[in-house]
PDB file of N, CA and C in Angstrom:
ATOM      1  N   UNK A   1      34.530 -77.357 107.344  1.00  0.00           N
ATOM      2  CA  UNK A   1      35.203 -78.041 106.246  1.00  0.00           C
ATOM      3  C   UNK A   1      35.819 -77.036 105.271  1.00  0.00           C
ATOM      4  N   UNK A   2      35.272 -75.804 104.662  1.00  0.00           N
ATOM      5  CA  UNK A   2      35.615 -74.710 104.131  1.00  0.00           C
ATOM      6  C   UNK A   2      36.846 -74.271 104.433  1.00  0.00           C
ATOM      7  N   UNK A   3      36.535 -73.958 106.138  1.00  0.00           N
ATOM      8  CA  UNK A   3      37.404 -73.384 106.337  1.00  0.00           C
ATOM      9  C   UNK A   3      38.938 -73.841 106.226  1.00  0.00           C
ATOM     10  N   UNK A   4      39.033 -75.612 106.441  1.00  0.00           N
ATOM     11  CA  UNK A   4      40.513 -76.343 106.530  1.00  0.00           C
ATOM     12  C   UNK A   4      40.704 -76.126 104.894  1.00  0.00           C
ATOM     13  N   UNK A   5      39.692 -76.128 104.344  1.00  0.00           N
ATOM     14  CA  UNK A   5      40.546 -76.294 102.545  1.00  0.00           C
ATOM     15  C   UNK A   5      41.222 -74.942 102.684  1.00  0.00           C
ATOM     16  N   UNK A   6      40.394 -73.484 103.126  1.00  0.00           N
ATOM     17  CA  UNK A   6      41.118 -72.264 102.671  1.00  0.00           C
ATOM     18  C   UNK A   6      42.321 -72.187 103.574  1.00  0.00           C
ATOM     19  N   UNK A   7      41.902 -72.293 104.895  1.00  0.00           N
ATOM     20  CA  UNK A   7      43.077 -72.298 105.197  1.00  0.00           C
ATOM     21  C   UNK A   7      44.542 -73.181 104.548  1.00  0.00           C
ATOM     22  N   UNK A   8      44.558 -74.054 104.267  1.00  0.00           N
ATOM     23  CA  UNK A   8      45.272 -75.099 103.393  1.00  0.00           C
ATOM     24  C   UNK A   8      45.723 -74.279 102.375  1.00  0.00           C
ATOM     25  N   UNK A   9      44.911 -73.677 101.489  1.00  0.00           N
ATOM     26  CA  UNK A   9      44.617 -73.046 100.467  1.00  0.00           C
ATOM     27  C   UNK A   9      45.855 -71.335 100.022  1.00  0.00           C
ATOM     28  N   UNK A  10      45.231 -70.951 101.645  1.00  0.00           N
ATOM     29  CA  UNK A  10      46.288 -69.528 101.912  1.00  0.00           C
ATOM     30  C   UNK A  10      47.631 -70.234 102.114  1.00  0.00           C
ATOM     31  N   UNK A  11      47.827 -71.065 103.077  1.00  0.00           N
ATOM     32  CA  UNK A  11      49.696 -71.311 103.093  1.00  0.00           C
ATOM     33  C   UNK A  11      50.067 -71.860 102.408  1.00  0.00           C
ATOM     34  N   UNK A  12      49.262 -72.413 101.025  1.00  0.00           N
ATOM     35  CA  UNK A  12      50.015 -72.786  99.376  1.00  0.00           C
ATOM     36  C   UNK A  12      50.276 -71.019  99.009  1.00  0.00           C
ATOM     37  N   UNK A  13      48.940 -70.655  99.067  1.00  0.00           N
ATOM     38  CA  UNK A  13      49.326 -69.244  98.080  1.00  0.00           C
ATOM     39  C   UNK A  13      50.224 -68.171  98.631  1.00  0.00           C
ATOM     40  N   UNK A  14      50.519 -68.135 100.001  1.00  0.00           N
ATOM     41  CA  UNK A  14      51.714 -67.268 100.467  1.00  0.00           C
ATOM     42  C   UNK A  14      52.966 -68.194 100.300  1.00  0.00           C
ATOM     43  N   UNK A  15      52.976 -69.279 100.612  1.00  0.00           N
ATOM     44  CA  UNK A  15      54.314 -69.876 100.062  1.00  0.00           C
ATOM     45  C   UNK A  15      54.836 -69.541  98.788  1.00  0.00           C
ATOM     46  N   UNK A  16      53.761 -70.251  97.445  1.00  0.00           N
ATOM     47  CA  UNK A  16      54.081 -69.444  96.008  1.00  0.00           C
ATOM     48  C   UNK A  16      54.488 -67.605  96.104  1.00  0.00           C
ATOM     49  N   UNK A  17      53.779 -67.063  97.144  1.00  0.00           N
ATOM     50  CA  UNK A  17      54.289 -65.889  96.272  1.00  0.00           C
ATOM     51  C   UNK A  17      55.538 -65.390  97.079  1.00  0.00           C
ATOM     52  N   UNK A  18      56.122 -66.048  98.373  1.00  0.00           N
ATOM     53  CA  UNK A  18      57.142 -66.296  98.365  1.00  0.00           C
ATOM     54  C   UNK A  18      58.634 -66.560  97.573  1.00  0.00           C
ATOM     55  N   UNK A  19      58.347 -67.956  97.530  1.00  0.00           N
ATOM     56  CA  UNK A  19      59.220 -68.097  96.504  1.00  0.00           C
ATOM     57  C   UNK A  19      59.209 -66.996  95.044  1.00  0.00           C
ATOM     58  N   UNK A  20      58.220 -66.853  94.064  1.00  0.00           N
ATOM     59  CA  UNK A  20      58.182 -65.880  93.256  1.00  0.00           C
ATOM     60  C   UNK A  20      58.715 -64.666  93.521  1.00  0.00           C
ATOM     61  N   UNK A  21      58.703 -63.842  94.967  1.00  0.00           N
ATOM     62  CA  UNK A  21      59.046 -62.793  95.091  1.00  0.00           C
ATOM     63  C   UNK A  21      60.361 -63.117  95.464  1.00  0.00           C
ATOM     64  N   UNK A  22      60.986 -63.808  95.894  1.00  0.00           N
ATOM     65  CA  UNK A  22      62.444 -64.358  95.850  1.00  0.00           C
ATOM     66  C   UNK A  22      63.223 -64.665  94.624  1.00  0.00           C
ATOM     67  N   UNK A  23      62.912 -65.162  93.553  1.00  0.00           N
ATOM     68  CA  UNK A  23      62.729 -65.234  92.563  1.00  0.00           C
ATOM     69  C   UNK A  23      62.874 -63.805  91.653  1.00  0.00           C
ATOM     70  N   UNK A  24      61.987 -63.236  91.727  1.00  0.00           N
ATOM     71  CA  UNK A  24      62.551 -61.798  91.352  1.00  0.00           C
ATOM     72  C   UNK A  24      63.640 -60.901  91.747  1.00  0.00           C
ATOM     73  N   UNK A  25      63.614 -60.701  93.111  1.00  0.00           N
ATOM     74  CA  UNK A  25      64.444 -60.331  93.586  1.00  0.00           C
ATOM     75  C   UNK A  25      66.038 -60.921  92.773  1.00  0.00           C
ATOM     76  N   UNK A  26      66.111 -62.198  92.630  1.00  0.00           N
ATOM     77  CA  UNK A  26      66.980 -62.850  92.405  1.00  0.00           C
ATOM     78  C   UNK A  26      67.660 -62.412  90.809  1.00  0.00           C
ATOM     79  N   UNK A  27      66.521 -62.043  89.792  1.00  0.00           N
ATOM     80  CA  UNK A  27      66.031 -61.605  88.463  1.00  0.00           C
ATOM     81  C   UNK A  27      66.838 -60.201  88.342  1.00  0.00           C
ATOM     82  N   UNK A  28      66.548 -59.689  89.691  1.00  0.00           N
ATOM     83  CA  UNK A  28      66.908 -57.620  89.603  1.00  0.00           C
ATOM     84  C   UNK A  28      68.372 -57.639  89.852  1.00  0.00           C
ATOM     85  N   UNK A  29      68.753 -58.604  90.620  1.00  0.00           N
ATOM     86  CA  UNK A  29      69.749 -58.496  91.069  1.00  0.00           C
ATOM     87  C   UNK A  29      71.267 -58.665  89.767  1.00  0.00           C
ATOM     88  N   UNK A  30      70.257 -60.115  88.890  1.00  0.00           N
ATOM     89  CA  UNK A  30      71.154 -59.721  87.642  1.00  0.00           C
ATOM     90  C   UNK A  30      71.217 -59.291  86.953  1.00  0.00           C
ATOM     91  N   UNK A  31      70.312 -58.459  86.626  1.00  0.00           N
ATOM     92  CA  UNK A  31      70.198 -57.288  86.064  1.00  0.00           C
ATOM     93  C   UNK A  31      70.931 -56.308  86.309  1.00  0.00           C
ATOM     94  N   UNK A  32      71.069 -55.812  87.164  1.00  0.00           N
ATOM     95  CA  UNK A  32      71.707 -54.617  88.146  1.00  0.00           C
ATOM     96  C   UNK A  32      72.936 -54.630  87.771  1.00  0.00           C
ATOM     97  N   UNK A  33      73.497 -56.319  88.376  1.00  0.00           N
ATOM     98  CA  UNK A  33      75.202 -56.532  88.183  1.00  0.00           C
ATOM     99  C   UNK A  33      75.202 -57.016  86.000  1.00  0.00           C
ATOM    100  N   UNK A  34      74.585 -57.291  85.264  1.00  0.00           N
ATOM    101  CA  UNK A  34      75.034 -57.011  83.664  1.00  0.00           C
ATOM    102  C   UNK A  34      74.899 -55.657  83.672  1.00  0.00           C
ATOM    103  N   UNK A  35      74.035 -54.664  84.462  1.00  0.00           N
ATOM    104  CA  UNK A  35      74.122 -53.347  83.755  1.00  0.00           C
ATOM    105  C   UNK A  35      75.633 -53.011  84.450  1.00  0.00           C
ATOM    106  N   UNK A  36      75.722 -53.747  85.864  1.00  0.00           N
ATOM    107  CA  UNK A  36      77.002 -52.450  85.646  1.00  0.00           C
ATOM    108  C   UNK A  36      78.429 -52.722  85.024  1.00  0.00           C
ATOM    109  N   UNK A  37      78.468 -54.638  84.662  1.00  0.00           N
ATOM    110  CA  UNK A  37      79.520 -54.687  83.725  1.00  0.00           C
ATOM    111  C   UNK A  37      79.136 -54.204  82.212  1.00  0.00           C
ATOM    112  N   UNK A  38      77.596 -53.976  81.659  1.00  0.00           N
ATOM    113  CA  UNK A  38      77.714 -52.793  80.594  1.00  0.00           C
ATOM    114  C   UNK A  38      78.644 -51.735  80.806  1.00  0.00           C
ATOM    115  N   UNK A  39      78.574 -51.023  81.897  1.00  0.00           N
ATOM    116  CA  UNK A  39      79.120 -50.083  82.197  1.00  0.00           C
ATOM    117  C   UNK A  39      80.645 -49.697  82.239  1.00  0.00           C
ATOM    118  N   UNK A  40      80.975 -51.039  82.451  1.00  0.00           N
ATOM    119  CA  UNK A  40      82.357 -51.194  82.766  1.00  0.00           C
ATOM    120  C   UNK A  40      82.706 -51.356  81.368  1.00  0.00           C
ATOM    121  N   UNK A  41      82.113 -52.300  80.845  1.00  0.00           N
ATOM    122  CA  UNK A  41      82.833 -52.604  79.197  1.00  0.00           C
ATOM    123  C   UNK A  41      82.990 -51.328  78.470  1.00  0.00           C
ATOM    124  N   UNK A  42      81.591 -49.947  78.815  1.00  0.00           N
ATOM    125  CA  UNK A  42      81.263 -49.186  77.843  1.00  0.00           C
ATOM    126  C   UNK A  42      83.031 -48.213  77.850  1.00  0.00           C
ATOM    127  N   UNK A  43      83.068 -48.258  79.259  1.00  0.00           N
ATOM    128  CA  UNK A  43      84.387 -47.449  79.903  1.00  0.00           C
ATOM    129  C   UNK A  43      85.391 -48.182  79.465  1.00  0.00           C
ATOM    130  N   UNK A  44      85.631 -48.926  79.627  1.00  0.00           N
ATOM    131  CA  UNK A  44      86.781 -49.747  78.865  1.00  0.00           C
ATOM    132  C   UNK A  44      86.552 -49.427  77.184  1.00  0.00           C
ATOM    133  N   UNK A  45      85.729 -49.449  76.758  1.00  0.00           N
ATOM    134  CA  UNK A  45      85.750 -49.493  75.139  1.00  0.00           C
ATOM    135  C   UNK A  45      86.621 -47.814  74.828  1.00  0.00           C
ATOM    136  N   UNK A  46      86.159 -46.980  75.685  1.00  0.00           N
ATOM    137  CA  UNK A  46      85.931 -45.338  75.483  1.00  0.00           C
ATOM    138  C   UNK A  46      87.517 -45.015  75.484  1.00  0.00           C
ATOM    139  N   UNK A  47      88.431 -46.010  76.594  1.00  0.00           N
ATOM    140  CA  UNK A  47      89.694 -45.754  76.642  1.00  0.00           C
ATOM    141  C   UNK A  47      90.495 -47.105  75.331  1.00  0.00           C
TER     142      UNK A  47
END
C-alpha cells in the first residue's frame, strides 16, 4: 500500500520539478534577451 502512494507520490514530484525547471529556463532566457537589448540601448545612447 506504501509503496502505490510513493510511487504516485514520485511522478507528482518529478512532474513539478519538471515543469519548474522549464519554467526557469524560460525566466533565464528573458533575462539574457533584456540584458542584451540593455546593451543595445546602452550603444545606441553612446552614439
Amino acid at each position: 500500500m506504501w509503496g502505490v502512494i510513493f510511487f504516485i507520490g514520485a511522478i507528482l514530484y518529478i512532474g513539478y520539478l519538471n515543469t519548474s525547471i522549464r519554467a526557469l529556463k524560460k525566466r533565464v532566457k528573458v533575462l539574457e534577451q533584456d540584458r542584451e537589448n540593455e546593451k543595445h540601448t546602452e550603444v545606441d545612447h553612446f552614439e
